[in-house]
C-alpha atoms as a PDB file:
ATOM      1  CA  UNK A   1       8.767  87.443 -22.875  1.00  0.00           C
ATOM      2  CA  UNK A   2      12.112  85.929 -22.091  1.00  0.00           C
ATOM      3  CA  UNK A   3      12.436  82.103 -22.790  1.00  0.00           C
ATOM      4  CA  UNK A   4      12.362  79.925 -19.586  1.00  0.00           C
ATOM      5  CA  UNK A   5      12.807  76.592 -19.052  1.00  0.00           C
ATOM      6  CA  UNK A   6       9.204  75.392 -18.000  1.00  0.00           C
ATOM      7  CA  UNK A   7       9.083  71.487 -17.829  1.00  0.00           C
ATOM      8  CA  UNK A   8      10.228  68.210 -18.859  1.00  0.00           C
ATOM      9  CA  UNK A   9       9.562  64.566 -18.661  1.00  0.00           C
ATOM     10  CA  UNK A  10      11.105  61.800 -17.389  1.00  0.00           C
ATOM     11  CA  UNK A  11      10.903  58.682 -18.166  1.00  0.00           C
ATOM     12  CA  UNK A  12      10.765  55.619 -15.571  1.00  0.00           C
ATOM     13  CA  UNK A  13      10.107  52.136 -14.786  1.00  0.00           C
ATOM     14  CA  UNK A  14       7.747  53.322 -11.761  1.00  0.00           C
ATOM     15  CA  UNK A  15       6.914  56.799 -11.630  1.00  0.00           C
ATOM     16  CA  UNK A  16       5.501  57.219  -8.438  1.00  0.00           C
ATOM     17  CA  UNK A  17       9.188  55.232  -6.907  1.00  0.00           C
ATOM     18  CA  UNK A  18      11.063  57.706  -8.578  1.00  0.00           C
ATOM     19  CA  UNK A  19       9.436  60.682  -8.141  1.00  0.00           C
ATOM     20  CA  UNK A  20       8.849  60.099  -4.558  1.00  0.00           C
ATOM     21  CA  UNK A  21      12.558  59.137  -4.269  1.00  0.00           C
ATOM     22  CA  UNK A  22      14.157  62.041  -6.293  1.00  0.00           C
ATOM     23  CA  UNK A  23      11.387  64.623  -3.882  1.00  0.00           C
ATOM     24  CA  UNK A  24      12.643  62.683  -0.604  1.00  0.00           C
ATOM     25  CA  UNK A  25      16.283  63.298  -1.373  1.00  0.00           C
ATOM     26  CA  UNK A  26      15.874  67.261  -2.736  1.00  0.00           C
ATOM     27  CA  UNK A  27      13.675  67.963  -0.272  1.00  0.00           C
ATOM     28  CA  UNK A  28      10.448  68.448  -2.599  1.00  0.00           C
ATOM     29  CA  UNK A  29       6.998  68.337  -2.894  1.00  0.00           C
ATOM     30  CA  UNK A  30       5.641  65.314  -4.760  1.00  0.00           C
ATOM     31  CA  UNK A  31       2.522  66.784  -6.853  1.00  0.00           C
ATOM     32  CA  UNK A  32      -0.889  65.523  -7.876  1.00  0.00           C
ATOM     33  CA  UNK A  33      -1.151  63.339 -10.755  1.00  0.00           C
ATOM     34  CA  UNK A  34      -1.743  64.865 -14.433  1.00  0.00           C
ATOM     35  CA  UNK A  35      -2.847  61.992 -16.655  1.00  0.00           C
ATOM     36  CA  UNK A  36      -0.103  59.881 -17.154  1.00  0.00           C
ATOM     37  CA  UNK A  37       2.314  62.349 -15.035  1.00  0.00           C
ATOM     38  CA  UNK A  38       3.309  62.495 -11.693  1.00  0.00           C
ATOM     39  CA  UNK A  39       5.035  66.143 -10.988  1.00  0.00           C
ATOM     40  CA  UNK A  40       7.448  67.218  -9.252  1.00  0.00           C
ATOM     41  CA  UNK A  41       8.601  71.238  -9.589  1.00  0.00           C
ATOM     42  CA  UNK A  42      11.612  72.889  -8.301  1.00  0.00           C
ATOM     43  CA  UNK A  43      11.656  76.225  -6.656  1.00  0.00           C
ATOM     44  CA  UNK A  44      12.144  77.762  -9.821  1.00  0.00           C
ATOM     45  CA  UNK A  45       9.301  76.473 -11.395  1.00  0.00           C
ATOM     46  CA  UNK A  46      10.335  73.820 -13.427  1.00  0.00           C
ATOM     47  CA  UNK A  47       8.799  70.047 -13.340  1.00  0.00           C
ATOM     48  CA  UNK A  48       9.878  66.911 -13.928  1.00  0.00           C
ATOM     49  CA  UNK A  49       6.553  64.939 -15.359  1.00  0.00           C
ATOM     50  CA  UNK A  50       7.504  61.403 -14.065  1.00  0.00           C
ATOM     51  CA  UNK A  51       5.658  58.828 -16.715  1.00  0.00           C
ATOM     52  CA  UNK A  52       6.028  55.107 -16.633  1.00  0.00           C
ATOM     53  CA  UNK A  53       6.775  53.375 -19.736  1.00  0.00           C
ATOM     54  CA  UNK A  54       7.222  49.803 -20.438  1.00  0.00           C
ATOM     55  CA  UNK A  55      10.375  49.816 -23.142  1.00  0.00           C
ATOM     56  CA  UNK A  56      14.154  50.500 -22.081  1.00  0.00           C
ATOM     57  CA  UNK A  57      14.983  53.972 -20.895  1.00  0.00           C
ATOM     58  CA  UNK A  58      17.652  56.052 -22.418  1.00  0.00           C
ATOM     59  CA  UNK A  59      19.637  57.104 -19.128  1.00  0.00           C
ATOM     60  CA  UNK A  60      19.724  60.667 -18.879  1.00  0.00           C
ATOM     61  CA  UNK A  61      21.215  63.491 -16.454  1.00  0.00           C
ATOM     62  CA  UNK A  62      19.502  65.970 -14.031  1.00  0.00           C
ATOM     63  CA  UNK A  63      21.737  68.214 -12.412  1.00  0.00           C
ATOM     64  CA  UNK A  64      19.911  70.369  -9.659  1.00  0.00           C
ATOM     65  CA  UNK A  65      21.827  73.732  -8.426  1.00  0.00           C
ATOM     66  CA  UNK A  66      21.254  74.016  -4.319  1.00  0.00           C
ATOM     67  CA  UNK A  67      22.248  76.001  -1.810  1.00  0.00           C
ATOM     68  CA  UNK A  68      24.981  75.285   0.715  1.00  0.00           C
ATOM     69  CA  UNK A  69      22.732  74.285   3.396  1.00  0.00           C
ATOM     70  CA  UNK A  70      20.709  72.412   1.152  1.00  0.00           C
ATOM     71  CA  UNK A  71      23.462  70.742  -0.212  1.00  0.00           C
ATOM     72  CA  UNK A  72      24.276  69.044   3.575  1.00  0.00           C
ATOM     73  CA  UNK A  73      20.369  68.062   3.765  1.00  0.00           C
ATOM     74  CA  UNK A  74      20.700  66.201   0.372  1.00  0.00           C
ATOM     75  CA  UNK A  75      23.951  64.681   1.138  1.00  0.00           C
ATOM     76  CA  UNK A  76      22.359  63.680   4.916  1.00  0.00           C
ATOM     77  CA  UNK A  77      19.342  61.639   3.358  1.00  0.00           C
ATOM     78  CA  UNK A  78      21.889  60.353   0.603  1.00  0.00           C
ATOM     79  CA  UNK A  79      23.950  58.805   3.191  1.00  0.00           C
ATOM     80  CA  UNK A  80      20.980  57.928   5.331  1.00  0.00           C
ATOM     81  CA  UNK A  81      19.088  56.277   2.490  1.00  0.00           C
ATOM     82  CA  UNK A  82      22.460  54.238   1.966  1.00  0.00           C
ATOM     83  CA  UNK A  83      22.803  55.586  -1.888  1.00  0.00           C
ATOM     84  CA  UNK A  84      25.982  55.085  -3.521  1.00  0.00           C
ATOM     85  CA  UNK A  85      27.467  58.379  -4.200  1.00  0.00           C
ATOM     86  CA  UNK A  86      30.387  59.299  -6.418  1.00  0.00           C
ATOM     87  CA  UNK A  87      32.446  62.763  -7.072  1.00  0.00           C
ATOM     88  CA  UNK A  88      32.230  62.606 -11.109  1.00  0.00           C
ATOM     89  CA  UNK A  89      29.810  61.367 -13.338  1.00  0.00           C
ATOM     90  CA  UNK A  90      32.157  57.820 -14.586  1.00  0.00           C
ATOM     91  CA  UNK A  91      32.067  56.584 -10.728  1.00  0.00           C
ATOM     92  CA  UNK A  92      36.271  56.898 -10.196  1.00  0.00           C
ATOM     93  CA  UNK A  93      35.220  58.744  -7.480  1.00  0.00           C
ATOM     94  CA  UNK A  94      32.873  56.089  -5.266  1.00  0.00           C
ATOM     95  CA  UNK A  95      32.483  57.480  -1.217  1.00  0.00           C
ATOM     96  CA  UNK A  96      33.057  61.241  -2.417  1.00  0.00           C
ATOM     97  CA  UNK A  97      31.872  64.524  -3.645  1.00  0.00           C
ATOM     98  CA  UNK A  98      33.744  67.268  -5.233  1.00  0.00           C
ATOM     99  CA  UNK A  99      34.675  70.655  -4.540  1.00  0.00           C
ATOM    100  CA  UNK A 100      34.232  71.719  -8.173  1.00  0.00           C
ATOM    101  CA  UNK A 101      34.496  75.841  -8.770  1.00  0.00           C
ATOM    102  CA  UNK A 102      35.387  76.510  -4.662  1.00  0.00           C
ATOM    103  CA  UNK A 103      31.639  74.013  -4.203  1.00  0.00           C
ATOM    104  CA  UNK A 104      30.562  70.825  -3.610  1.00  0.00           C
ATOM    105  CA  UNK A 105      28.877  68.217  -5.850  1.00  0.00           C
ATOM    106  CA  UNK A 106      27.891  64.331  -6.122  1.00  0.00           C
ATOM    107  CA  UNK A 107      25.802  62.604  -8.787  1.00  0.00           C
ATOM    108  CA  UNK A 108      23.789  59.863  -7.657  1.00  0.00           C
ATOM    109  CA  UNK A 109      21.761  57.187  -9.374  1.00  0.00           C
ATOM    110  CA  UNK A 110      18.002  57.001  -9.255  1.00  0.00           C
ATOM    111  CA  UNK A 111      15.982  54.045  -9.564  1.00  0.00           C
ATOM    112  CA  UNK A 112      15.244  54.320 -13.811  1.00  0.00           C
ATOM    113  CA  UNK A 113      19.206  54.906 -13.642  1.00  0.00           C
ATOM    114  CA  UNK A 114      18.850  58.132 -14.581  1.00  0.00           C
ATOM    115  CA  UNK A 115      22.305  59.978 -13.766  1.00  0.00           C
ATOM    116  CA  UNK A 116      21.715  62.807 -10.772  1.00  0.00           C
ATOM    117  CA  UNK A 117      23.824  65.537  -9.787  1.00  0.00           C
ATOM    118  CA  UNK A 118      22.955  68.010  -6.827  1.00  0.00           C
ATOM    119  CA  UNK A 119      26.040  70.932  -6.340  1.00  0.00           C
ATOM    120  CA  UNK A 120      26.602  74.298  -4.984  1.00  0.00           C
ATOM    121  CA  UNK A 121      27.834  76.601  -7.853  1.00  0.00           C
ATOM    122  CA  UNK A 122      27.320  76.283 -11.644  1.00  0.00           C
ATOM    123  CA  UNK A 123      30.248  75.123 -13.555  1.00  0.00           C
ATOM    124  CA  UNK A 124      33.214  77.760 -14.381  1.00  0.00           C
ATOM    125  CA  UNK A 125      31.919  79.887 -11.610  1.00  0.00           C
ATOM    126  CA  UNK A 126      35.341  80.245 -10.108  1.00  0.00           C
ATOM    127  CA  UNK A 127      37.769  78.439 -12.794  1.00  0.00           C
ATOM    128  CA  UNK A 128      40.855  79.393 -10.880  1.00  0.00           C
ATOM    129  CA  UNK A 129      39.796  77.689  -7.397  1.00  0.00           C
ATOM    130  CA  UNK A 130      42.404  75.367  -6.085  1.00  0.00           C
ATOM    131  CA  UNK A 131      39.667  72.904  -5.283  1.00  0.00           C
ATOM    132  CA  UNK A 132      38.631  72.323  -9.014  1.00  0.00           C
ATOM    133  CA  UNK A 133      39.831  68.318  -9.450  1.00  0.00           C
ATOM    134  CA  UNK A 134      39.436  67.823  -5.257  1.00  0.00           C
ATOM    135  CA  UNK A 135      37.434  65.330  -4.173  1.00  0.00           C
ATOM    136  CA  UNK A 136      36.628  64.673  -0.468  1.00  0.00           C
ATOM    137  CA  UNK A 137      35.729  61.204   1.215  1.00  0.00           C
ATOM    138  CA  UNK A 138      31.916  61.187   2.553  1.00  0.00           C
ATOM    139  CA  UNK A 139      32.072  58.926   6.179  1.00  0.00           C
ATOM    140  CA  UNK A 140      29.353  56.368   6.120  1.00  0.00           C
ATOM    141  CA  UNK A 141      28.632  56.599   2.432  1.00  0.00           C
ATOM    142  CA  UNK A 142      28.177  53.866   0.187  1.00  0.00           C
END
């Protein structure tokens, strides 16, 4: 059997807030609850096993690979749900995504302050595309 990446958990203030708002912005399926999880699984098969916890939360980053199409979709209910975007993951970038490898990306914050990134092709795809370092402005984005 090959090794696959099968599940992980993620730590939060409210799980059922953030997994419901991390689903509503990918365009997921919130799951039934597992014990003290609260899954959510990507179409690959990996879940995120959203626990509360009552003690400070190291901030860590999710970085989801999407299509094109579902790239504009995630962007949309960004913009709609009035969540402050950026192109990079320091925020020198506010308003924008990139165009990273001939794609698009944006990180986004969710509400544990975990650090989220949704793009369109994994890094060093396409080192040599003129749009690695572009950003683009994102009308009506916070």
């Amino acid at each position: 059997m090959s090794v696959e990446f099968n599940h992980t958990i993620v730590l939060s203030q409210d799980r059922e807030k953030s997994a419901h708002f991390l689903a509503g912005i990918l365009g997921l399926e919130v799951g039934e609850p597992a014990g003290i999880f609260l899954p959510v699984t990507t179409a690959n098969g990996v879940t995120l096993d959203f626990a509360t916890v009552d003690t400070d939360i190291t901030v860590q980053h999710y970085a989801f690979l999407v299509s094109e199409g579902e790239f504009d979709a995630v962007l949309a209910r960004l913009v709609e749900g009035g969540v402050p975007i950026q192109a990079d993951p320091h925020g020198r970038h506010p308003r924008r995504i990139n165009r990273n490898d001939g794609g698009r990306g944006v990180y986004f914050i969710d509400p544990s302050g975990h650090a989220v990134e949704a793009f369109t092709r994994p890094y060093g795809s396409d080192p040599s595309s003129p749009l690695n370092g572009v950003t683009e402005d994102v009308p009506g984005a916070r």
